[in-house]
N, C-alpha and C. Protein backbone atom coordinates (compact mmCIF):
# COMPACT_ATOMS: atom_id res chain seq x y z
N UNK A 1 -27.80 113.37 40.68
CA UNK A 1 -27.52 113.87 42.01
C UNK A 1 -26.24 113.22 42.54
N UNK A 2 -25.67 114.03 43.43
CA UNK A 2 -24.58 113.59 43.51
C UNK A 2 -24.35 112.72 44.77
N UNK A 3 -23.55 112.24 45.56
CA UNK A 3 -23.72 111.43 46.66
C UNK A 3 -23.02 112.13 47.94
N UNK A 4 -23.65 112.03 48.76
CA UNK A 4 -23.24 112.64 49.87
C UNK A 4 -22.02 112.11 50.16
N UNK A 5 -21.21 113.15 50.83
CA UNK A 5 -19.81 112.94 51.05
C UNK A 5 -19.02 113.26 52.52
N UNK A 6 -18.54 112.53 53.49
CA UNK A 6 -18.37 112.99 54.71
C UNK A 6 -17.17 114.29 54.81
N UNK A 7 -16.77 114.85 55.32
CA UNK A 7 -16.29 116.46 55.79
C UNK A 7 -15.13 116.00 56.32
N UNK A 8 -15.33 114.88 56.99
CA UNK A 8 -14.46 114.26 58.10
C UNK A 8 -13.62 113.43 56.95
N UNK A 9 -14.13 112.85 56.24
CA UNK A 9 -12.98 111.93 55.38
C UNK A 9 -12.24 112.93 53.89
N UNK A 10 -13.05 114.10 53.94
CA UNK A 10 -12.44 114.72 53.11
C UNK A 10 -11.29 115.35 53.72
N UNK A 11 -11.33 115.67 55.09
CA UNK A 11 -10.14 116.69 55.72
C UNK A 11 -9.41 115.29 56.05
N UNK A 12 -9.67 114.27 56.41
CA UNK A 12 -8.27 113.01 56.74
C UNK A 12 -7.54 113.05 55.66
N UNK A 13 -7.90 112.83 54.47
CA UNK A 13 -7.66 112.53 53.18
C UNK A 13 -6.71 113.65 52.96
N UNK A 14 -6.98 115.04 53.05
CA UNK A 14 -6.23 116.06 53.00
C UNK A 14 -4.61 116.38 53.26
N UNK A 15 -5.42 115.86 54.60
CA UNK A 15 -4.03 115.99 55.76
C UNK A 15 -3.10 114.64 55.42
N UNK A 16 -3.47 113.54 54.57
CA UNK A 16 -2.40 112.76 54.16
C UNK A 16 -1.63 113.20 52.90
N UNK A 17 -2.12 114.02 52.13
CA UNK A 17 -1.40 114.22 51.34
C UNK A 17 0.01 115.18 51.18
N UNK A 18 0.61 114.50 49.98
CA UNK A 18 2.04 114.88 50.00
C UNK A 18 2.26 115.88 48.53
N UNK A 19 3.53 116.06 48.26
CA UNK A 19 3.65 117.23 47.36
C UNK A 19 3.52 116.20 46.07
N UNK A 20 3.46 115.04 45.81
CA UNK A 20 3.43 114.02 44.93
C UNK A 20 2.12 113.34 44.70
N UNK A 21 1.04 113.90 45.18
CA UNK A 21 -0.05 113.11 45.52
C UNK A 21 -1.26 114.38 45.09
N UNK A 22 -2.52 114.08 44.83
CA UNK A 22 -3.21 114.90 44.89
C UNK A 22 -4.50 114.06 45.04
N UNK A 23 -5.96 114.80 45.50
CA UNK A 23 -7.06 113.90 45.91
C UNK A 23 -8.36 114.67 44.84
N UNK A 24 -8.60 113.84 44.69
CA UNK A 24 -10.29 114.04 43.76
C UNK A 24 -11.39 113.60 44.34
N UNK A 25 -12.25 114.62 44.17
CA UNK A 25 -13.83 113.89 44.89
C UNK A 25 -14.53 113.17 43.42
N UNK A 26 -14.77 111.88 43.21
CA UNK A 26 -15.91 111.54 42.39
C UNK A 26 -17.36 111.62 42.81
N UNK A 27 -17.60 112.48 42.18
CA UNK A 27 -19.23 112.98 42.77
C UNK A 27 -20.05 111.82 42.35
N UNK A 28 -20.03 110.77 41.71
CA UNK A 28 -21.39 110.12 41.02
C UNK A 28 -21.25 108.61 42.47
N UNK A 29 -20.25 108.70 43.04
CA UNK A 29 -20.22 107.97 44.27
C UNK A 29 -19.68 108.38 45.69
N UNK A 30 -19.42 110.13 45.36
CA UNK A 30 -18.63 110.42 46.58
C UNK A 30 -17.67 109.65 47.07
N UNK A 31 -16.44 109.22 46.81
CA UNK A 31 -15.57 108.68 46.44
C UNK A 31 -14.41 109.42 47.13
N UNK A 32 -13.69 109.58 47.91
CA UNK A 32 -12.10 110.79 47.53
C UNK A 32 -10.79 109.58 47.13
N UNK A 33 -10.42 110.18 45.74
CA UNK A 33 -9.41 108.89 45.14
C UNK A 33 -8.31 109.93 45.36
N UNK A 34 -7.15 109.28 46.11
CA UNK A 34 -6.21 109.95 46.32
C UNK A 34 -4.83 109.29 44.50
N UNK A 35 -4.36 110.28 43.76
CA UNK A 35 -3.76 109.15 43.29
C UNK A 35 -2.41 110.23 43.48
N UNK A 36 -1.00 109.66 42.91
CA UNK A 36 0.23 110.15 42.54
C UNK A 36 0.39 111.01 41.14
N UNK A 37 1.37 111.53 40.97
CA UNK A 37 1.83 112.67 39.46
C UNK A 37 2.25 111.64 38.95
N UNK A 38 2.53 110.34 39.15
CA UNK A 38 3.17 109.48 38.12
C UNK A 38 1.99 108.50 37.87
N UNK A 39 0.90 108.09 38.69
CA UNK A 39 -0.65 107.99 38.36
C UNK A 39 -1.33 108.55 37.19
N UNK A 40 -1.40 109.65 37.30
CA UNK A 40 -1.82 110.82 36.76
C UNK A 40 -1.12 110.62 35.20
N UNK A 41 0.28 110.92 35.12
CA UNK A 41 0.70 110.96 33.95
C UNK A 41 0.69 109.91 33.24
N UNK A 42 0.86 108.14 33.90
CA UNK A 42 0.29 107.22 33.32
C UNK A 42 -1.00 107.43 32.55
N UNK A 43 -2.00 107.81 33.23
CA UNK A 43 -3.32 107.74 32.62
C UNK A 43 -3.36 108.74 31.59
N UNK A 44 -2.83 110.02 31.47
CA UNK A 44 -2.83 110.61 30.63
C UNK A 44 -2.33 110.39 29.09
N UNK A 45 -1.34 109.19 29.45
CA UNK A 45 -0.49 108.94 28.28
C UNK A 45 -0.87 107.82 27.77
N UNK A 46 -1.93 106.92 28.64
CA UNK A 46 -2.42 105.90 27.88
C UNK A 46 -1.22 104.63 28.22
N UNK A 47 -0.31 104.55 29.15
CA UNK A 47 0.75 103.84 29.21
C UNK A 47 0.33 102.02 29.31
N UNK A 48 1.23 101.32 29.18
CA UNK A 48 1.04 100.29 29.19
C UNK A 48 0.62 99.70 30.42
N UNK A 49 -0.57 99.14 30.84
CA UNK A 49 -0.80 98.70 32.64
C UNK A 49 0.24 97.97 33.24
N UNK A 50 0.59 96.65 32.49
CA UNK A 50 1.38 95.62 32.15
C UNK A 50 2.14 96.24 33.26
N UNK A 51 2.91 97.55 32.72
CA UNK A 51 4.20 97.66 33.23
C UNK A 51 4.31 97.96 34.81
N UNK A 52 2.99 98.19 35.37
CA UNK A 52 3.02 98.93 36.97
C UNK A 52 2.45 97.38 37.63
N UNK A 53 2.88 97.40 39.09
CA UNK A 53 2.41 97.05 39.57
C UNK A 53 0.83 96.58 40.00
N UNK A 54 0.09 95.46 40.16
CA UNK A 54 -1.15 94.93 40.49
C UNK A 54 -1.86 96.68 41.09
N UNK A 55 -1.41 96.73 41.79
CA UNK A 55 -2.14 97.85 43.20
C UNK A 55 -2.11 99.19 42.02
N UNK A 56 -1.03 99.32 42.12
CA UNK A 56 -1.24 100.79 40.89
C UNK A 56 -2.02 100.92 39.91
N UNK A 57 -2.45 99.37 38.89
CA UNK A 57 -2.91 99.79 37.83
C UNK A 57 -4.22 99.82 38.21
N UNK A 58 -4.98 99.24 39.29
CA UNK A 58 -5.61 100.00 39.45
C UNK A 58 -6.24 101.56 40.21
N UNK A 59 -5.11 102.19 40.33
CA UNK A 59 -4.89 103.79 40.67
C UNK A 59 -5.03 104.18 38.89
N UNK A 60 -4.20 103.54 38.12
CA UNK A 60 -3.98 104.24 36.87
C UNK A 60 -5.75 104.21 36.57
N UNK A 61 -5.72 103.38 36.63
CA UNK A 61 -7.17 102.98 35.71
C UNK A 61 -7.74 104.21 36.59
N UNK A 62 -8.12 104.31 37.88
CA UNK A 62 -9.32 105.39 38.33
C UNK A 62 -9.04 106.76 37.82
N UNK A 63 -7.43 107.06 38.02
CA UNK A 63 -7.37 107.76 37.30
C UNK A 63 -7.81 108.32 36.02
N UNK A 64 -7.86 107.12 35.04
CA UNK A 64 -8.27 107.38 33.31
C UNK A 64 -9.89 107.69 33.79
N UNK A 65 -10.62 107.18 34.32
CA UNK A 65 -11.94 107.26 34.66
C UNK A 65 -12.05 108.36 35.36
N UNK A 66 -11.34 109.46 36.44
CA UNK A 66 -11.68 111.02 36.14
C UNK A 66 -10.62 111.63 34.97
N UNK A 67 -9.81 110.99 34.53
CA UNK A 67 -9.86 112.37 33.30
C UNK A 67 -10.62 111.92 32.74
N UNK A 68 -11.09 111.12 32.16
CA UNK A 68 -12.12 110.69 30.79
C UNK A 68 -13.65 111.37 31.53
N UNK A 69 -13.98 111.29 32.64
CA UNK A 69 -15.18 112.24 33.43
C UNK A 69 -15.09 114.16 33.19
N UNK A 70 -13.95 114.42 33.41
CA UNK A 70 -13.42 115.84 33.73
C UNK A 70 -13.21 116.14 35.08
N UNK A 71 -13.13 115.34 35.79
CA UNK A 71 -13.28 115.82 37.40
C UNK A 71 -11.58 116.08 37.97
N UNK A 72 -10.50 115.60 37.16
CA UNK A 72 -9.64 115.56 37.05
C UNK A 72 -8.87 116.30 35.84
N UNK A 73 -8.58 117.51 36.02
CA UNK A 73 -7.93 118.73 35.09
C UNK A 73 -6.68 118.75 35.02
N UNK A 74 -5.64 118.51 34.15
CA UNK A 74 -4.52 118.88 34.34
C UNK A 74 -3.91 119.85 33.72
């Protein structure tokens, strides 16, 4: 089952985003992970963490954790 998710933090979340950015709901915690296209393509490529910043790698990492889920399609 999935976890309830507020309406209200899904439309804030919305309205912050930019043409560089995109948001995912993780259903197994109701979650909305906002990450970047350069997020995204990190995780896809398996890139080195090393190389990003503290704060990012872990964006990369949530990232790898919805594509490796499917909740995240590219």
């Amino acid at each position: 089952m999935s976890a309830p998710v507020s309406l209200q933090a899904v439309v804030e979340e919305l309205d912050m985003l930019s043409d560089e950015s995109f948001a995912y709901l993780h259903l197994p915690t109701g979650e909305i992970v906002t990450l970047t296209r350069e997020e995204l393509e990190a995780a896809e490529r398996e890139a080195d963490l090393a190389a990003y910043p503290d704060w990012q790698q872990e964006a990369i990492r949530q990232a790898q954790d919805l594509l490796a889920s499917g909740a995240a399609k590219r």
